[in-house]
PDB file of N, CA and C in Angstrom:
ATOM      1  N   UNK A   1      -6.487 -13.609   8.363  1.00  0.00           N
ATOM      2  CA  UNK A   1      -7.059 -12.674   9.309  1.00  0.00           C
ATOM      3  C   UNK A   1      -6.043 -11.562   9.594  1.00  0.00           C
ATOM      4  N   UNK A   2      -6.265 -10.294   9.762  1.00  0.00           N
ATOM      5  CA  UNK A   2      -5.783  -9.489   9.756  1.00  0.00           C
ATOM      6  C   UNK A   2      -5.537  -8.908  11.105  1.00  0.00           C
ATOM      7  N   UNK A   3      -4.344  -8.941  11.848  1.00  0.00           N
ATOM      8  CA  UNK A   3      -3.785  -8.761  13.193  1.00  0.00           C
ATOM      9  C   UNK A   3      -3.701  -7.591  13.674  1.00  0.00           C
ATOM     10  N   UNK A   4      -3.619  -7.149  14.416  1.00  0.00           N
ATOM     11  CA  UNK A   4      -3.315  -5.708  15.148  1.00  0.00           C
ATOM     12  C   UNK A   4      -1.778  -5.423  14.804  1.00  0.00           C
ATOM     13  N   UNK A   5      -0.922  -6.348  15.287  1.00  0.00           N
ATOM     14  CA  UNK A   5       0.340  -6.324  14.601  1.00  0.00           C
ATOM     15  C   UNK A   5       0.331  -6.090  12.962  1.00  0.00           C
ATOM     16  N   UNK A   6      -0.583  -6.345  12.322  1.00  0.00           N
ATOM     17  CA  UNK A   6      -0.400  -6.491  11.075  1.00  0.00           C
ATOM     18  C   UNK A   6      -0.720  -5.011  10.768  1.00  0.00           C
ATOM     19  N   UNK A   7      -1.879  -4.721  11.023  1.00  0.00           N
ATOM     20  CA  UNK A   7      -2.486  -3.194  10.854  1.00  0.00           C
ATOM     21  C   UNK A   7      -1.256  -2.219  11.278  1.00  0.00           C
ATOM     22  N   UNK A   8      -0.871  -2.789  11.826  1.00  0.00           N
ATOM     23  CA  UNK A   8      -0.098  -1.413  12.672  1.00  0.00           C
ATOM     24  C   UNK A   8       0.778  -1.530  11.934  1.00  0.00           C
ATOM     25  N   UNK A   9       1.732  -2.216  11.023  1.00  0.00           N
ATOM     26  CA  UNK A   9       2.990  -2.778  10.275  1.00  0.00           C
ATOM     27  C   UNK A   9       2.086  -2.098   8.873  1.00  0.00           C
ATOM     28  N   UNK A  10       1.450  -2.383   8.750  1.00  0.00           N
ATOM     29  CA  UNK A  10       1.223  -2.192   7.486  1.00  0.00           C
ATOM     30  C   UNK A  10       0.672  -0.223   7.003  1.00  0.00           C
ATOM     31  N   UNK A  11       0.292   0.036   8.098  1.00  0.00           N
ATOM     32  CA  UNK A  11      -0.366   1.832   8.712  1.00  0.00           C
ATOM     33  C   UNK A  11       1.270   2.378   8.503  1.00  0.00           C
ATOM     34  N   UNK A  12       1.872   1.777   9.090  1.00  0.00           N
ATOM     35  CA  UNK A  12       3.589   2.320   9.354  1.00  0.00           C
ATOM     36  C   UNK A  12       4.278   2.294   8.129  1.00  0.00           C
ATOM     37  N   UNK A  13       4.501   1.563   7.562  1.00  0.00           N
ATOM     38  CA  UNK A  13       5.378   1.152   6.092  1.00  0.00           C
ATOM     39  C   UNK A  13       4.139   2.178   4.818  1.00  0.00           C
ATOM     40  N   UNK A  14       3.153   2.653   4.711  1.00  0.00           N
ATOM     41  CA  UNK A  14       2.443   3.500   4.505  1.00  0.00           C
ATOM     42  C   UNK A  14       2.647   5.003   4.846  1.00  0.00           C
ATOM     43  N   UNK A  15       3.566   5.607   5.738  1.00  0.00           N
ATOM     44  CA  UNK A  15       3.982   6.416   6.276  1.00  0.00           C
ATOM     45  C   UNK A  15       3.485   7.248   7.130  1.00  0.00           C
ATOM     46  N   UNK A  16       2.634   6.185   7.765  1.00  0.00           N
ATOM     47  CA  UNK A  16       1.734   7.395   9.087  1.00  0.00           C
ATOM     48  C   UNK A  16       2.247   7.501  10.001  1.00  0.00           C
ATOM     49  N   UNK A  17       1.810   8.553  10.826  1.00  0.00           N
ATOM     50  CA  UNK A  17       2.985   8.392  12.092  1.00  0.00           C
ATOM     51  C   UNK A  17       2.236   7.231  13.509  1.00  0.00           C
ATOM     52  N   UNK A  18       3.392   7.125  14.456  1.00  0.00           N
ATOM     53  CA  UNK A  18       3.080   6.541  15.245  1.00  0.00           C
ATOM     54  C   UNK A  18       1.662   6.693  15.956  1.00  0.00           C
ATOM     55  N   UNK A  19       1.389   8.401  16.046  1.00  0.00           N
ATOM     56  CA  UNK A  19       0.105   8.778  17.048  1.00  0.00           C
ATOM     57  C   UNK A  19      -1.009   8.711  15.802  1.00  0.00           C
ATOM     58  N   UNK A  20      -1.052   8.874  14.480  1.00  0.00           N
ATOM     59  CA  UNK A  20      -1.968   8.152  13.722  1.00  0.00           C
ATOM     60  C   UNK A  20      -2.333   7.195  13.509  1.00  0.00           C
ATOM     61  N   UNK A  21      -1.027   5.865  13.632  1.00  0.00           N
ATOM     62  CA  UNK A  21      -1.545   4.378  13.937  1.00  0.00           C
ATOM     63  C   UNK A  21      -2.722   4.500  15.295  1.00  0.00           C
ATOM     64  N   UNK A  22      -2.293   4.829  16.008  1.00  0.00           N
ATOM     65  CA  UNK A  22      -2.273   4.706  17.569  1.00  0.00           C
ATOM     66  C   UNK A  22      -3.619   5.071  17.488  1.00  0.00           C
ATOM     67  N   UNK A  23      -4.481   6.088  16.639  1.00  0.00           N
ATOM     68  CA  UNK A  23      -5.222   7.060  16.598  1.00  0.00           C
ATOM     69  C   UNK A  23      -6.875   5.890  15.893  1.00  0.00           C
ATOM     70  N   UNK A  24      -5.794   5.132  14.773  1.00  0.00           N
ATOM     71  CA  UNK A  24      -6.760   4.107  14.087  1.00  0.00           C
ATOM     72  C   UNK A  24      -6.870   3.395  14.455  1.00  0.00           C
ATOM     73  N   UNK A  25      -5.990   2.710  14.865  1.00  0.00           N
ATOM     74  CA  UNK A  25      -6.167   0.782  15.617  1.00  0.00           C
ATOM     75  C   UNK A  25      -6.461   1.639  16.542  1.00  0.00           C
ATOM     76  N   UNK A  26      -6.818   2.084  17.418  1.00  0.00           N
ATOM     77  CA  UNK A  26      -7.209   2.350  18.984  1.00  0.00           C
ATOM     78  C   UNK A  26      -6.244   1.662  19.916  1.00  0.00           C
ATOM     79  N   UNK A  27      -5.305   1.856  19.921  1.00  0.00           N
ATOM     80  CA  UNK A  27      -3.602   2.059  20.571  1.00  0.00           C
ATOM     81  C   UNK A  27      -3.266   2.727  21.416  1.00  0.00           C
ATOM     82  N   UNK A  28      -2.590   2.221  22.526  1.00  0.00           N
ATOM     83  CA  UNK A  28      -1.704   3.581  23.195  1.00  0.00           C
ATOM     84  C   UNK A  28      -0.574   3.727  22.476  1.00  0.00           C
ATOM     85  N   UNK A  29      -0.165   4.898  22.046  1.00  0.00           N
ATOM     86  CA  UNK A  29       0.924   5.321  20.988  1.00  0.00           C
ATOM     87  C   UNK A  29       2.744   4.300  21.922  1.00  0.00           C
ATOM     88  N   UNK A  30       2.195   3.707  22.878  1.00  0.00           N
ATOM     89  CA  UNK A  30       3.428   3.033  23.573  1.00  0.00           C
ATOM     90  C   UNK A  30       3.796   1.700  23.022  1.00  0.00           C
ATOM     91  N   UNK A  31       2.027   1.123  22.798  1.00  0.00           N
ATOM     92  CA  UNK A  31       2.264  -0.051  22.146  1.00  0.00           C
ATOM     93  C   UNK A  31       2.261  -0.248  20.656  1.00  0.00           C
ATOM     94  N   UNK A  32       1.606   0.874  20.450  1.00  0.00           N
ATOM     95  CA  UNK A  32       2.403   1.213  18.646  1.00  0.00           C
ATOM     96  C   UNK A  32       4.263   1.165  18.915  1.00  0.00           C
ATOM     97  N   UNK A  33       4.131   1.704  19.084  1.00  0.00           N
ATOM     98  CA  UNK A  33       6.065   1.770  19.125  1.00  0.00           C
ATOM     99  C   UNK A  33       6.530   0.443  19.584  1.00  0.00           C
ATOM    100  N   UNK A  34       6.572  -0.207  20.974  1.00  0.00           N
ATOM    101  CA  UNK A  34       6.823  -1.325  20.748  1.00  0.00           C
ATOM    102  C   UNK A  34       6.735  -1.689  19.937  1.00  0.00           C
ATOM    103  N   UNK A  35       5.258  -2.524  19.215  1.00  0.00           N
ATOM    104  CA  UNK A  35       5.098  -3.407  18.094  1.00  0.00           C
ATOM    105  C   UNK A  35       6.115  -2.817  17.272  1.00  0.00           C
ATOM    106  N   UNK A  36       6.337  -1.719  16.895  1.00  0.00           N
ATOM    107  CA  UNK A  36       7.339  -1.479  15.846  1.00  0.00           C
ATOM    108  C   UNK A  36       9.116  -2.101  16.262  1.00  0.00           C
ATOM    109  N   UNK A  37       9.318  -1.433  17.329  1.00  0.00           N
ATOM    110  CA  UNK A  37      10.699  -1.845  17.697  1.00  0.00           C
ATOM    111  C   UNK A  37      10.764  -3.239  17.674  1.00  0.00           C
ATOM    112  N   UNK A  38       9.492  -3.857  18.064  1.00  0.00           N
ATOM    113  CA  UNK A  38       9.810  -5.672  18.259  1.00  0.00           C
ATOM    114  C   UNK A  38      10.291  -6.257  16.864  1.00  0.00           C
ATOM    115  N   UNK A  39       9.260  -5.369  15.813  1.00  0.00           N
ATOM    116  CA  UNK A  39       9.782  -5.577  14.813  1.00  0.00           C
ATOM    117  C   UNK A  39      10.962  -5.670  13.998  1.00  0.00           C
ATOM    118  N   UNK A  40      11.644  -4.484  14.049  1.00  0.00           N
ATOM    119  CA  UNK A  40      12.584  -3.770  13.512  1.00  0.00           C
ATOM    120  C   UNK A  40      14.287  -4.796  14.327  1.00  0.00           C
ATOM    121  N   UNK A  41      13.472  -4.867  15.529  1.00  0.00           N
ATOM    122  CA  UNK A  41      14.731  -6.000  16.274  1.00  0.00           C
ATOM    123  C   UNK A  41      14.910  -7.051  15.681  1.00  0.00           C
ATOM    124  N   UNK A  42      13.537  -8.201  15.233  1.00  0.00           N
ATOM    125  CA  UNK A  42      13.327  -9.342  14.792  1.00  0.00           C
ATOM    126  C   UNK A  42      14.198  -9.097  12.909  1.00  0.00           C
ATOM    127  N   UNK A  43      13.801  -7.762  12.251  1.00  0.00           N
ATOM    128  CA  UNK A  43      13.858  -7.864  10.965  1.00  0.00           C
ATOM    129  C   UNK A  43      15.445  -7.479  11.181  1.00  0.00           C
ATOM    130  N   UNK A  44      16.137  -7.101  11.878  1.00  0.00           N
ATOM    131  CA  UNK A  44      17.616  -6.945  12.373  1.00  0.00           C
ATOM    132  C   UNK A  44      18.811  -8.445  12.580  1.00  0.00           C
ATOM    133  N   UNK A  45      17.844  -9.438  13.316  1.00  0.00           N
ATOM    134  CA  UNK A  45      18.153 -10.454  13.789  1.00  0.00           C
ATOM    135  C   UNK A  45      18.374 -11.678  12.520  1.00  0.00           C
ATOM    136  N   UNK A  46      17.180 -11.687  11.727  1.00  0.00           N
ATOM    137  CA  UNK A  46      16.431 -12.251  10.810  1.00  0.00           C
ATOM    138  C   UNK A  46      17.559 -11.901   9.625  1.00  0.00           C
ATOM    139  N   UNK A  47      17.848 -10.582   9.331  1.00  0.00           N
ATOM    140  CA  UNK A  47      18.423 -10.031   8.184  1.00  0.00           C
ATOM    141  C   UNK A  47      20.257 -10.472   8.452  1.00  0.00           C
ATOM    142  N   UNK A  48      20.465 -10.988   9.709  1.00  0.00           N
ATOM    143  CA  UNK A  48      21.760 -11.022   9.997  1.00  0.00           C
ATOM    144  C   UNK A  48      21.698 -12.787   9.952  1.00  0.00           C
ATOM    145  N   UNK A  49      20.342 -13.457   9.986  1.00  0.00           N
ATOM    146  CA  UNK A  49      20.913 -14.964   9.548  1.00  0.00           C
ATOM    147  C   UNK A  49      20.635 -15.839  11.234  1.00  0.00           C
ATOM    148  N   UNK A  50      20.393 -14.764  11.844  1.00  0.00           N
ATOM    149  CA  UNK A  50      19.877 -15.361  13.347  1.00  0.00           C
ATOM    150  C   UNK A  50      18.384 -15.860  13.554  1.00  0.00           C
ATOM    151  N   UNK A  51      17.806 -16.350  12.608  1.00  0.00           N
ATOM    152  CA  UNK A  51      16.226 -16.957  13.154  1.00  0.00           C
ATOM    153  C   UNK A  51      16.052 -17.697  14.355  1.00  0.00           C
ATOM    154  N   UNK A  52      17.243 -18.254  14.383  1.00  0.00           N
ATOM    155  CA  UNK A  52      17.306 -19.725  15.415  1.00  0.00           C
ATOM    156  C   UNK A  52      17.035 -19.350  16.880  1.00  0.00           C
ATOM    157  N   UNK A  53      17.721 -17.784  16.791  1.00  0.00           N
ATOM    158  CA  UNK A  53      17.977 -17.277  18.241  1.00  0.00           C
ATOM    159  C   UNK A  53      17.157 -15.981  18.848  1.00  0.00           C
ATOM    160  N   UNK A  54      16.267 -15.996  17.997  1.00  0.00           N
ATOM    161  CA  UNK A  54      15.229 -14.698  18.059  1.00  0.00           C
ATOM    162  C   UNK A  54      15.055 -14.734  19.525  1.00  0.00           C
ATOM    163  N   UNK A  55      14.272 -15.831  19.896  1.00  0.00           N
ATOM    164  CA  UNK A  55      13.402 -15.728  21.214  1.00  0.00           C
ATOM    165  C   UNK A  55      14.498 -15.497  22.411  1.00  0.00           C
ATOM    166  N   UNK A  56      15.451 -15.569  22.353  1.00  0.00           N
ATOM    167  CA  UNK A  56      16.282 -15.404  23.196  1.00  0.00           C
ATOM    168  C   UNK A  56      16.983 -14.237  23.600  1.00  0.00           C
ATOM    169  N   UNK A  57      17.291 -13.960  22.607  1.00  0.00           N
ATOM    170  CA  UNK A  57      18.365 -12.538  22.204  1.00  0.00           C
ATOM    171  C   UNK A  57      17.091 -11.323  22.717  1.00  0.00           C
ATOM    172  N   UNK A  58      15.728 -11.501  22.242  1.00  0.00           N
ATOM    173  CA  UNK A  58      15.036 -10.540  22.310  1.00  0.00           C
ATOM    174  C   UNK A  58      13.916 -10.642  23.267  1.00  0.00           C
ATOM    175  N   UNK A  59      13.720 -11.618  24.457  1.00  0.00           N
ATOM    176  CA  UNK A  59      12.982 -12.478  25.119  1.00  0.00           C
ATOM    177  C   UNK A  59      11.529 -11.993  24.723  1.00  0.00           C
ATOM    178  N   UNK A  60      11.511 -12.913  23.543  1.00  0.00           N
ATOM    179  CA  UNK A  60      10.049 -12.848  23.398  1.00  0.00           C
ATOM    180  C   UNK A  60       9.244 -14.173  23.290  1.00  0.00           C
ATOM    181  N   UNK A  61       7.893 -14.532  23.123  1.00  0.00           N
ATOM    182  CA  UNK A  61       7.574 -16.254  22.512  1.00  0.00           C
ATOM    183  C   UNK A  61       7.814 -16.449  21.172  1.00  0.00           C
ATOM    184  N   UNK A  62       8.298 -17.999  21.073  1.00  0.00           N
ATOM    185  CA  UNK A  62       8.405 -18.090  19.651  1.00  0.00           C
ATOM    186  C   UNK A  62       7.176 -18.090  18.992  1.00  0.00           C
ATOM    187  N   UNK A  63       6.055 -17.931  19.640  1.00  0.00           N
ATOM    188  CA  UNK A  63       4.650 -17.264  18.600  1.00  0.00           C
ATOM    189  C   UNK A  63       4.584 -16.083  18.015  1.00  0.00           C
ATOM    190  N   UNK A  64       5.282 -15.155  18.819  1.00  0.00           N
ATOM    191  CA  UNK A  64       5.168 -13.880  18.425  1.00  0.00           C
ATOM    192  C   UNK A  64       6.156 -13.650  17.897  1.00  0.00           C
ATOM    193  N   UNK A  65       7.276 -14.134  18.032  1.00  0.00           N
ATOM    194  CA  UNK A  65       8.447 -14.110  16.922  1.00  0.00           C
ATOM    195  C   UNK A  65       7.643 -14.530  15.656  1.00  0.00           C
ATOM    196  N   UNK A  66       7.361 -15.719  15.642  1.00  0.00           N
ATOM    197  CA  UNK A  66       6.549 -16.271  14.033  1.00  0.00           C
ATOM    198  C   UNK A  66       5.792 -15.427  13.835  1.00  0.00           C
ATOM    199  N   UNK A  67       4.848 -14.547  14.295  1.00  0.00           N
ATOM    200  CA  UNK A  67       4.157 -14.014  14.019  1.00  0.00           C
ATOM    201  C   UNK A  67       5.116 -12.705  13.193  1.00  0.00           C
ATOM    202  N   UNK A  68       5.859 -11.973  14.022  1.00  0.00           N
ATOM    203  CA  UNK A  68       6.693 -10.979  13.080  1.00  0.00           C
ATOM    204  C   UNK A  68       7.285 -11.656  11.343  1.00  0.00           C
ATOM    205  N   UNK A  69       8.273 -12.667  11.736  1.00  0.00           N
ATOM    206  CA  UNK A  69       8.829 -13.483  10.703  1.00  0.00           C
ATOM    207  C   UNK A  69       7.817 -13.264   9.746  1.00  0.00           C
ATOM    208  N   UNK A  70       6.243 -13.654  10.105  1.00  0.00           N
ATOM    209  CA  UNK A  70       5.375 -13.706   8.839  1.00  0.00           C
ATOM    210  C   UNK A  70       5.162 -12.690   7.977  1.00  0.00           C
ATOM    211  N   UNK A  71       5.464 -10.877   8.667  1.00  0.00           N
ATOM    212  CA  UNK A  71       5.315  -9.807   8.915  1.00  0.00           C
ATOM    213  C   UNK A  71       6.407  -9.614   7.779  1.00  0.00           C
ATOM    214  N   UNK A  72       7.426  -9.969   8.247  1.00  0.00           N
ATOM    215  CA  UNK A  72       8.352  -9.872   7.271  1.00  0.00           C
ATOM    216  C   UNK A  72       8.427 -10.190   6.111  1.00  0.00           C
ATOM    217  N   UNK A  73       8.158 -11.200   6.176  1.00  0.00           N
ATOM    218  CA  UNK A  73       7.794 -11.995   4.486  1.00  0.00           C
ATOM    219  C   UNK A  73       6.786 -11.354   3.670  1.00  0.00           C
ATOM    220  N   UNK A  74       5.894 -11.032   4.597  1.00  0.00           N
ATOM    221  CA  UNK A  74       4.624 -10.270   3.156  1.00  0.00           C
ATOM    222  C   UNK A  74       5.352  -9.071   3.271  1.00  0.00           C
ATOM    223  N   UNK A  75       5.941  -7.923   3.869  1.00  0.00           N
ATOM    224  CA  UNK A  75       6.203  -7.006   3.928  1.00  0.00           C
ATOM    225  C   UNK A  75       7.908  -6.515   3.155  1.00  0.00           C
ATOM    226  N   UNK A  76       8.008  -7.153   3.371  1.00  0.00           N
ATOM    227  CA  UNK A  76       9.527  -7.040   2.813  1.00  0.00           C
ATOM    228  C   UNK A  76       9.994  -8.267   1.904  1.00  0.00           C
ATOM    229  N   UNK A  77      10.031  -8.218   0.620  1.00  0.00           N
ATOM    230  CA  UNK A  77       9.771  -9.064  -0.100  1.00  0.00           C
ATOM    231  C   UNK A  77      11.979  -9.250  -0.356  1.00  0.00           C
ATOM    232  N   UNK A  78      12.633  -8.913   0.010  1.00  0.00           N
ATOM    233  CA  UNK A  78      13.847  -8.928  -0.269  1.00  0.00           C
ATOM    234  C   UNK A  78      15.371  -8.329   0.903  1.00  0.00           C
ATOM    235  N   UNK A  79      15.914  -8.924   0.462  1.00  0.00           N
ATOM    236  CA  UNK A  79      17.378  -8.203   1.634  1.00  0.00           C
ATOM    237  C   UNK A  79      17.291  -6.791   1.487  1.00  0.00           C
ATOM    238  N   UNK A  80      17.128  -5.809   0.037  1.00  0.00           N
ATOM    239  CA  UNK A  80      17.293  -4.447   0.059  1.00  0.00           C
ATOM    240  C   UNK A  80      16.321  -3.545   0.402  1.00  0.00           C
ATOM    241  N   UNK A  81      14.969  -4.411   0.248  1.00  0.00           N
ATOM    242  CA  UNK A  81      13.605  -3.624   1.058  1.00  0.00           C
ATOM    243  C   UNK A  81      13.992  -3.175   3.026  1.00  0.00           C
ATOM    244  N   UNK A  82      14.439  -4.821   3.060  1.00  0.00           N
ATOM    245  CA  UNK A  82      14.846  -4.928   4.778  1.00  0.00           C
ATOM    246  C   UNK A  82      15.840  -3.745   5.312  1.00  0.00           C
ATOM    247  N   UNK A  83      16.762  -3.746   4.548  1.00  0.00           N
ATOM    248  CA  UNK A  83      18.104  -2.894   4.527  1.00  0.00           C
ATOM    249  C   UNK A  83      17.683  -1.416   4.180  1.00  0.00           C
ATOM    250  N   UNK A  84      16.890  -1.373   3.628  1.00  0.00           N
ATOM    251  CA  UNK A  84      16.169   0.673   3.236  1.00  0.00           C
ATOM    252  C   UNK A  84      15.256   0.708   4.055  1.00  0.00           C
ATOM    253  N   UNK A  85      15.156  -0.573   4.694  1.00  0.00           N
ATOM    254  CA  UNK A  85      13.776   0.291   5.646  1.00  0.00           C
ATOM    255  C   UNK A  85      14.310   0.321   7.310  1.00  0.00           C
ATOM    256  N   UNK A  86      15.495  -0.252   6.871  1.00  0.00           N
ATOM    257  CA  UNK A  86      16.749  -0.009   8.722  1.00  0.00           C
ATOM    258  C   UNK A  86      17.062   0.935   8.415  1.00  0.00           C
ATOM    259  N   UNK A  87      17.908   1.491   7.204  1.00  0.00           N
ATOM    260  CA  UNK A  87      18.515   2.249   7.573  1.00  0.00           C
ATOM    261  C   UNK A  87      17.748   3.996   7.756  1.00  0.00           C
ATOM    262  N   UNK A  88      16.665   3.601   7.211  1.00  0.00           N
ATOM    263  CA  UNK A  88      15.956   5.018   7.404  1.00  0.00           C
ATOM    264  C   UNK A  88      15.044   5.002   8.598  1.00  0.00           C
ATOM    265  N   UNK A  89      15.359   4.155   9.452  1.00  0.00           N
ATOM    266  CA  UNK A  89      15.266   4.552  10.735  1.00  0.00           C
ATOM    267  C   UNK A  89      16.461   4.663  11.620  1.00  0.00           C
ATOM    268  N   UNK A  90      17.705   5.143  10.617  1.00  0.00           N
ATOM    269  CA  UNK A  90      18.761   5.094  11.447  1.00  0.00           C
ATOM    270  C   UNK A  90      19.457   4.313  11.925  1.00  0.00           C
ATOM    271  N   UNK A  91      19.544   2.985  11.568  1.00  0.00           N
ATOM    272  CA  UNK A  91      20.309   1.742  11.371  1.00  0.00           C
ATOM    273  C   UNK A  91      21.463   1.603  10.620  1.00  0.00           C
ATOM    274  N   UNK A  92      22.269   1.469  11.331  1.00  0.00           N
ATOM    275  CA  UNK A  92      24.271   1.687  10.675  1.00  0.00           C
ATOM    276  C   UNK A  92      24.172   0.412  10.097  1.00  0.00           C
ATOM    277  N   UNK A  93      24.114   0.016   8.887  1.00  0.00           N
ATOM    278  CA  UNK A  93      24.601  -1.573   8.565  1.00  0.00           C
ATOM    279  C   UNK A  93      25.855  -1.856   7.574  1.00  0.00           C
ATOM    280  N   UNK A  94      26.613  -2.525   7.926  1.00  0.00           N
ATOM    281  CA  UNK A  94      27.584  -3.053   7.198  1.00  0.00           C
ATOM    282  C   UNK A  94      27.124  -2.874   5.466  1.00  0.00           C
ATOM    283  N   UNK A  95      28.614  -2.891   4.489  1.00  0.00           N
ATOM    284  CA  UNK A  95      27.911  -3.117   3.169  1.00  0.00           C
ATOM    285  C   UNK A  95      27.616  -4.068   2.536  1.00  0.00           C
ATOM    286  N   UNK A  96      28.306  -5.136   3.871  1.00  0.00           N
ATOM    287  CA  UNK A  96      27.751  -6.851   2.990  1.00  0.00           C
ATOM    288  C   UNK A  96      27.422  -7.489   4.508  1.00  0.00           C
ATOM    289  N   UNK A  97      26.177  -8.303   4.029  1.00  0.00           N
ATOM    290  CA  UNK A  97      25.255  -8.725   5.410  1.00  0.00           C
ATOM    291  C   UNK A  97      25.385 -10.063   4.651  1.00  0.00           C
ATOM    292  N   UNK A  98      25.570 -11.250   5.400  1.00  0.00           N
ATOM    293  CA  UNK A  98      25.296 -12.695   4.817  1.00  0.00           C
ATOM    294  C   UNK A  98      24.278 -13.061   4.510  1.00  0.00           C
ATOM    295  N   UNK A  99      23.791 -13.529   3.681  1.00  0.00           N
ATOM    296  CA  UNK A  99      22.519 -14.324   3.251  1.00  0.00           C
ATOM    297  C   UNK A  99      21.927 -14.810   4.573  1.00  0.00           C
ATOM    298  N   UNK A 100      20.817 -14.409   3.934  1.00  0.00           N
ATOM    299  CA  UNK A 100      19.376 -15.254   5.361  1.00  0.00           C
ATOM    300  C   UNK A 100      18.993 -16.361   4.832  1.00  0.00           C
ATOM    301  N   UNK A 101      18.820 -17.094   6.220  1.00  0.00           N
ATOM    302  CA  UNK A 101      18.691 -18.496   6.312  1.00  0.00           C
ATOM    303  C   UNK A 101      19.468 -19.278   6.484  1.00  0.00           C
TER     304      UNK A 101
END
């Protein structure tokens, strides 16, 4: 089944802008952005080897953490997808990140 989170992740990585997601899913362009940042935090956390500590670091439920995690996996099939798609939102990352998991 196909999520609002998902639509909106998937509208975005497609290159629409925020007020065009916002425009299709029927969104306030506020909670487009969240959903994105929640993301981009989780795929930050995730990419650094921290799964364990998501819900904490970022106080969210661990449902909706799993729910991103899943986000991640169909969406980013690798460390260098994760890593080109931080840094072109302006994400400083080291040149060696430890293995996930």
């Amino acid at each position: 089944m196909l999520t609002h989170k998902d639509m909106i992740v998937r509208l975005y990585l497609q290159g629409l802008s925020v007020l065009e997601i916002a425009r299709q899913t029927c969104h306030n362009p506020r909670s487009v952005d969240a959903c994105l940042k929640t993301l981009d935090s989780v795929l930050i956390l995730y990419l650094y080897g921290l799964s364990p500590i998501i819900t904490s670091v970022i106080d969210r439920s661990e449902s909706l953490i799993d729910e991103y995690l899943d986000l991640i996996a169909i969406y980013f099939k690798d460390v260098n997808t994760m890593r080109d798609h931080l840094r072109k939102k302006g994400v400083k990352l080291p040149a060696n990140i430890p293995n996930i998991g």
